[in-house]
N, C-alpha and C. Protein backbone atom coordinates (compact mmCIF):
# COMPACT_ATOMS: atom_id res chain seq x y z
N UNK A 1 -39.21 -29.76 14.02
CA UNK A 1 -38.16 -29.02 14.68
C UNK A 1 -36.89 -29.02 13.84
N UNK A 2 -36.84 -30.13 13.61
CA UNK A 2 -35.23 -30.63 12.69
C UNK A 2 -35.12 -29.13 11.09
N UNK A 3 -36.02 -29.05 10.70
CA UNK A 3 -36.71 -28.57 9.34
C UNK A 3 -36.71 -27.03 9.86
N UNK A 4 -36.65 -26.63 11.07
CA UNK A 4 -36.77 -25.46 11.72
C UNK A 4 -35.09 -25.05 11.63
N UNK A 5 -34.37 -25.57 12.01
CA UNK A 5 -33.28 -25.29 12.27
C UNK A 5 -32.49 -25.25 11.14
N UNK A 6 -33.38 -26.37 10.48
CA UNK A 6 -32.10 -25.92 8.76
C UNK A 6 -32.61 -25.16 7.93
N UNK A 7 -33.71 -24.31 8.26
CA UNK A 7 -34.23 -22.72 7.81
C UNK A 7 -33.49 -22.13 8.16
N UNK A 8 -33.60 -21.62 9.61
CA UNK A 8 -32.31 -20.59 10.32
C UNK A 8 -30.99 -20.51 10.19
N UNK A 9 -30.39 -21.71 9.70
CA UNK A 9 -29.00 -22.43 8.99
C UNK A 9 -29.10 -21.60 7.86
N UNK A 10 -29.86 -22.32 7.16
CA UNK A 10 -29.89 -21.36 5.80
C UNK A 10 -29.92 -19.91 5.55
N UNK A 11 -30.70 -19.22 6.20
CA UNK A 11 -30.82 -17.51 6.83
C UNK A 11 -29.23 -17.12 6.89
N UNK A 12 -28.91 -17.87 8.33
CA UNK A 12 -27.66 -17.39 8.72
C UNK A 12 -26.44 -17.78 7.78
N UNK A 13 -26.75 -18.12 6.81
CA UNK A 13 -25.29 -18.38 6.27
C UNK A 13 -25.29 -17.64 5.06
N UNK A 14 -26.83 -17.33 4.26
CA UNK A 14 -27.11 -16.20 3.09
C UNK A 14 -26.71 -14.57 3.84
N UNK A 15 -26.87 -14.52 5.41
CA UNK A 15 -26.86 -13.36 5.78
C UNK A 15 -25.61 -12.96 5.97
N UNK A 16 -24.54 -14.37 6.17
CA UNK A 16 -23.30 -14.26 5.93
C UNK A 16 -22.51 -13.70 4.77
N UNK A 17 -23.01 -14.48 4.12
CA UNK A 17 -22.56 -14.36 2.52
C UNK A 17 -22.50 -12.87 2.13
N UNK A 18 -23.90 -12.53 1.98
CA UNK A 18 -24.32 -10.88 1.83
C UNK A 18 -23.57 -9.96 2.33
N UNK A 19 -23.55 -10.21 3.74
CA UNK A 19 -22.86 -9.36 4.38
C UNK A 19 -20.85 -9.18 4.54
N UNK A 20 -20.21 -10.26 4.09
CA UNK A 20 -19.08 -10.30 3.57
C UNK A 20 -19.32 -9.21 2.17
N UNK A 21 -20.05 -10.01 1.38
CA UNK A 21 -20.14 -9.50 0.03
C UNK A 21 -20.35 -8.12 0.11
N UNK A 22 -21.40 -7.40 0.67
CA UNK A 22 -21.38 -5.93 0.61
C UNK A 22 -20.35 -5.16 1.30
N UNK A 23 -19.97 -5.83 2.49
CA UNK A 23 -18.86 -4.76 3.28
C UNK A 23 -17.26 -4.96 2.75
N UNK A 24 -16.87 -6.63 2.85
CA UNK A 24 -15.80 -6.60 2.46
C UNK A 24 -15.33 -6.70 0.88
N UNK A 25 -16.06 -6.91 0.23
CA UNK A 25 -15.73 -6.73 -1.22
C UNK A 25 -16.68 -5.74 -2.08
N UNK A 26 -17.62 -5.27 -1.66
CA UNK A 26 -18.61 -4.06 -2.08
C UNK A 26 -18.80 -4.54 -3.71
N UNK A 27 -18.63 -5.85 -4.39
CA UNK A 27 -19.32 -6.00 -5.37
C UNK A 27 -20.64 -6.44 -5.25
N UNK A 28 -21.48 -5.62 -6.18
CA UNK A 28 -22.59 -6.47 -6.77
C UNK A 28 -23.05 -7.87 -6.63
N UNK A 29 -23.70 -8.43 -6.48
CA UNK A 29 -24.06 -9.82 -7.08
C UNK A 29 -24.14 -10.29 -8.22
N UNK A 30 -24.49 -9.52 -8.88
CA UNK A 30 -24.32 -9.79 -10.51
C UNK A 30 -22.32 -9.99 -11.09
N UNK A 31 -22.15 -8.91 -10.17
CA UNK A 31 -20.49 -9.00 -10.43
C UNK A 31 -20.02 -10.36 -10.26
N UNK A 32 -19.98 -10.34 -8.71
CA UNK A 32 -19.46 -11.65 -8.25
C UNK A 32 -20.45 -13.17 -8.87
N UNK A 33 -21.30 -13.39 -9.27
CA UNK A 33 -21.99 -14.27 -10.14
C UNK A 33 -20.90 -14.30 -11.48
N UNK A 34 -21.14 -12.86 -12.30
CA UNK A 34 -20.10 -13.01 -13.57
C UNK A 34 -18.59 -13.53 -12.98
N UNK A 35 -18.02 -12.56 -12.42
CA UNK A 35 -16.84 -13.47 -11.99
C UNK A 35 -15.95 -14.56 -11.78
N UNK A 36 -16.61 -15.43 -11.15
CA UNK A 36 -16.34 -16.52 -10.14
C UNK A 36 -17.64 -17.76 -11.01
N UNK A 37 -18.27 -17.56 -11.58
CA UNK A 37 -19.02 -18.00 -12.56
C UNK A 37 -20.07 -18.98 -11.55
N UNK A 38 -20.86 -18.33 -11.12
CA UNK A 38 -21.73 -18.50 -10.23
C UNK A 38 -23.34 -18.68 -11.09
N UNK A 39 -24.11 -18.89 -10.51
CA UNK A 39 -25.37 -18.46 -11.15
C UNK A 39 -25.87 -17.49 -9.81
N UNK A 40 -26.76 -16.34 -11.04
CA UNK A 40 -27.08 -15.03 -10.19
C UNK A 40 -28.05 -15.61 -9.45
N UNK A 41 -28.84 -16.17 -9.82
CA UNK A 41 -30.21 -16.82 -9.60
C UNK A 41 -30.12 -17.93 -7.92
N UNK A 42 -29.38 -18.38 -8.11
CA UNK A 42 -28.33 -19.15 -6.99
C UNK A 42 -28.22 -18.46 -6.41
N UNK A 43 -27.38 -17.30 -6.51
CA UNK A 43 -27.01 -17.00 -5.81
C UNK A 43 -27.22 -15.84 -4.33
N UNK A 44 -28.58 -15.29 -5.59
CA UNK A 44 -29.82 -14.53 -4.88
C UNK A 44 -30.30 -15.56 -3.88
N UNK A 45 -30.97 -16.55 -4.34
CA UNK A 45 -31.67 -17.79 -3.57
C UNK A 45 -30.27 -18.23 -1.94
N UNK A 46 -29.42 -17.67 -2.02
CA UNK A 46 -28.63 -18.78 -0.92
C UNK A 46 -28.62 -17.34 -0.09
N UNK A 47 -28.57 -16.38 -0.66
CA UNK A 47 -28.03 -15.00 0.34
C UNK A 47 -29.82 -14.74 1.12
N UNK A 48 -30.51 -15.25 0.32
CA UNK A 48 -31.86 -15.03 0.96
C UNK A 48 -31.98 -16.21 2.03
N UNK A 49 -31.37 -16.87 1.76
CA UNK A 49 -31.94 -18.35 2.69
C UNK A 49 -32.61 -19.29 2.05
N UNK A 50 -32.68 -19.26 0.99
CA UNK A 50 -33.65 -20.15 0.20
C UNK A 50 -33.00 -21.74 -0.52
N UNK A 51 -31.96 -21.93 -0.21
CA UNK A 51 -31.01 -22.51 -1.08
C UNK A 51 -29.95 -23.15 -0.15
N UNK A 52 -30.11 -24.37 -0.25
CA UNK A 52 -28.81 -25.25 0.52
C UNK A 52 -27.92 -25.29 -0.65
N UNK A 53 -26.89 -25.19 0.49
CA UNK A 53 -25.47 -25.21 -0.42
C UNK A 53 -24.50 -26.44 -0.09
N UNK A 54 -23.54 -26.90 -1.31
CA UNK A 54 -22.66 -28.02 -0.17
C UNK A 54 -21.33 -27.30 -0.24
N UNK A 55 -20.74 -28.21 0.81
CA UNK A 55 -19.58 -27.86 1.57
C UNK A 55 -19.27 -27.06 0.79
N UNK A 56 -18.62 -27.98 -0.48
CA UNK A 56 -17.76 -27.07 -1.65
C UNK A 56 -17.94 -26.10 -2.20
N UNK A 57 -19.51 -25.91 -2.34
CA UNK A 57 -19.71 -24.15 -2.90
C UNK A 57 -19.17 -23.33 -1.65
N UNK A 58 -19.58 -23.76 -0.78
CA UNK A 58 -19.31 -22.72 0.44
C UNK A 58 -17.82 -22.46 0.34
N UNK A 59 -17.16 -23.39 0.43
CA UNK A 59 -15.26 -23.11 0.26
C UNK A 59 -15.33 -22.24 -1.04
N UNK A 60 -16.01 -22.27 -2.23
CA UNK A 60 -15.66 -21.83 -2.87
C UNK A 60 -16.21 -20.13 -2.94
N UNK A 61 -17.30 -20.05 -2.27
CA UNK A 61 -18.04 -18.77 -2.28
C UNK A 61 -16.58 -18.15 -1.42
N UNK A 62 -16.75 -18.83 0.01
CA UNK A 62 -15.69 -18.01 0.75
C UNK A 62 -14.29 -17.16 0.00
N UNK A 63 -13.99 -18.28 -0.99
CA UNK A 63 -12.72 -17.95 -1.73
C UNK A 63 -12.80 -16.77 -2.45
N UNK A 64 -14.08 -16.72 -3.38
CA UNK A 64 -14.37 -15.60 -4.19
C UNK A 64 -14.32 -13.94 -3.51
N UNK A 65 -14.91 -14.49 -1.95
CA UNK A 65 -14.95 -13.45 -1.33
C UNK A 65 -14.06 -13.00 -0.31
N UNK A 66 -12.63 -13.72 -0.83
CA UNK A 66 -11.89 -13.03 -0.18
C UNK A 66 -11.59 -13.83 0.96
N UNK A 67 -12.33 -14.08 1.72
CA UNK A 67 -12.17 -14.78 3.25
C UNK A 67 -11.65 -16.24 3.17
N UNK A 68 -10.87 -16.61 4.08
CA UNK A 68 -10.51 -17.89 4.77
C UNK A 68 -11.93 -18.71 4.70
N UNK A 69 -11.93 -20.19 4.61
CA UNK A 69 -13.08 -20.66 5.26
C UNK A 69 -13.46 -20.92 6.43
N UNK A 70 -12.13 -21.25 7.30
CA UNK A 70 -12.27 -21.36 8.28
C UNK A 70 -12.87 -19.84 8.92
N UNK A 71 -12.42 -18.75 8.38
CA UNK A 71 -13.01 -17.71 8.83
C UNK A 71 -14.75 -17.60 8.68
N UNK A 72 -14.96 -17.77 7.50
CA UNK A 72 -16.43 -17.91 7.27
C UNK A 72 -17.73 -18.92 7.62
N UNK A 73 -16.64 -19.95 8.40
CA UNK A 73 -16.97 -20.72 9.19
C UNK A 73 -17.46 -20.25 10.76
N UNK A 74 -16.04 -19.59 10.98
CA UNK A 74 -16.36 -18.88 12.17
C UNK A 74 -17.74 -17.58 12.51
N UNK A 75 -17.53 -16.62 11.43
CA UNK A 75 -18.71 -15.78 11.31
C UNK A 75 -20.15 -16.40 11.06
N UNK A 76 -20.01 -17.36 10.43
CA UNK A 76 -21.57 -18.29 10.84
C UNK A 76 -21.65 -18.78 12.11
N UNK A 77 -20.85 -19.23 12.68
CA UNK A 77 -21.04 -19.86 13.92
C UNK A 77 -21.25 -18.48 15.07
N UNK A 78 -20.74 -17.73 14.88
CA UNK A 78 -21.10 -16.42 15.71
C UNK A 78 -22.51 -15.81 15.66
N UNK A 79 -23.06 -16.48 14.07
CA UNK A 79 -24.08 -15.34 13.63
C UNK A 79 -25.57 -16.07 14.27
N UNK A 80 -24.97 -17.82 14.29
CA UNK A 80 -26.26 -18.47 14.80
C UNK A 80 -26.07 -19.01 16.11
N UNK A 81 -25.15 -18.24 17.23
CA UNK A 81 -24.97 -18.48 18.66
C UNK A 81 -24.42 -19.95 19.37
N UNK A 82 -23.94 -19.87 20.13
CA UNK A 82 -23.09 -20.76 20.59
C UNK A 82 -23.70 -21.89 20.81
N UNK A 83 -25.38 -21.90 21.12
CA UNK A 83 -26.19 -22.90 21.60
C UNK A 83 -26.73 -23.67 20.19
N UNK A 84 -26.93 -23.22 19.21
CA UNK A 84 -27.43 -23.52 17.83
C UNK A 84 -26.96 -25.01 17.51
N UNK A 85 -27.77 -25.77 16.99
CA UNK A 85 -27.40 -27.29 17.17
C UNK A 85 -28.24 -27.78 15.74
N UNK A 86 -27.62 -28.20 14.98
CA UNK A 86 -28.77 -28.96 14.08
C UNK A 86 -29.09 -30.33 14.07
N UNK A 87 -28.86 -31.19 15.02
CA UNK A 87 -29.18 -31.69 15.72
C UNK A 87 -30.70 -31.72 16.75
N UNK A 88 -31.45 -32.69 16.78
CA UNK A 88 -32.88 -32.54 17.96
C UNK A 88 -32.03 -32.70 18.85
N UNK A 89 -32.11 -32.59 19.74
CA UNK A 89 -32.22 -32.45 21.51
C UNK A 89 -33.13 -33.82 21.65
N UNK A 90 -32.41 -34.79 22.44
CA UNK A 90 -32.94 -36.12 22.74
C UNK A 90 -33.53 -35.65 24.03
């Protein structure tokens, strides 16, 4: 179950990413990789879900893209519902 939820974690926070990235900054991935000096490869892998990230990339992705973290904090937490827990349920 535990392993379930930090799939969907992962989903929802690449689907985040992506979706900042295409609407609010409409670069590429390759762009924002060259840029911000990312790896493309990475960075494909985290927008897919494939790829845990720590804290600090995340502050730092957010930054690249423009957004607050606390904001990008918030749009994940919206994207995986109010009940979403990564945490088991005792």
């Amino acid at each position: 179950m535990q392993e379930e939820k930090i799939i969907e974690f992962k989903k929802a926070l690449g689907l985040v990413i992506k979706e900042i990235r295409e609407t609010k900054t409409g670069v590429s991935i390759n762009k924002l990789s060259n840029e911000f000096d990312f790896d493309k490869g990475n960075m494909s892998k985290i927008e897919r879900g494939l790829f845990d990230i720590q804290f600090s990339t995340g502050w730092k992705i957010s930054q690249a893209l423009g957004i607050k973290f606390s904001d990008f904090a918030k749009m994940l937490e919206e994207k995986l519902g109010e009940d979403f827990s990564l945490l088991d349920d005792e």
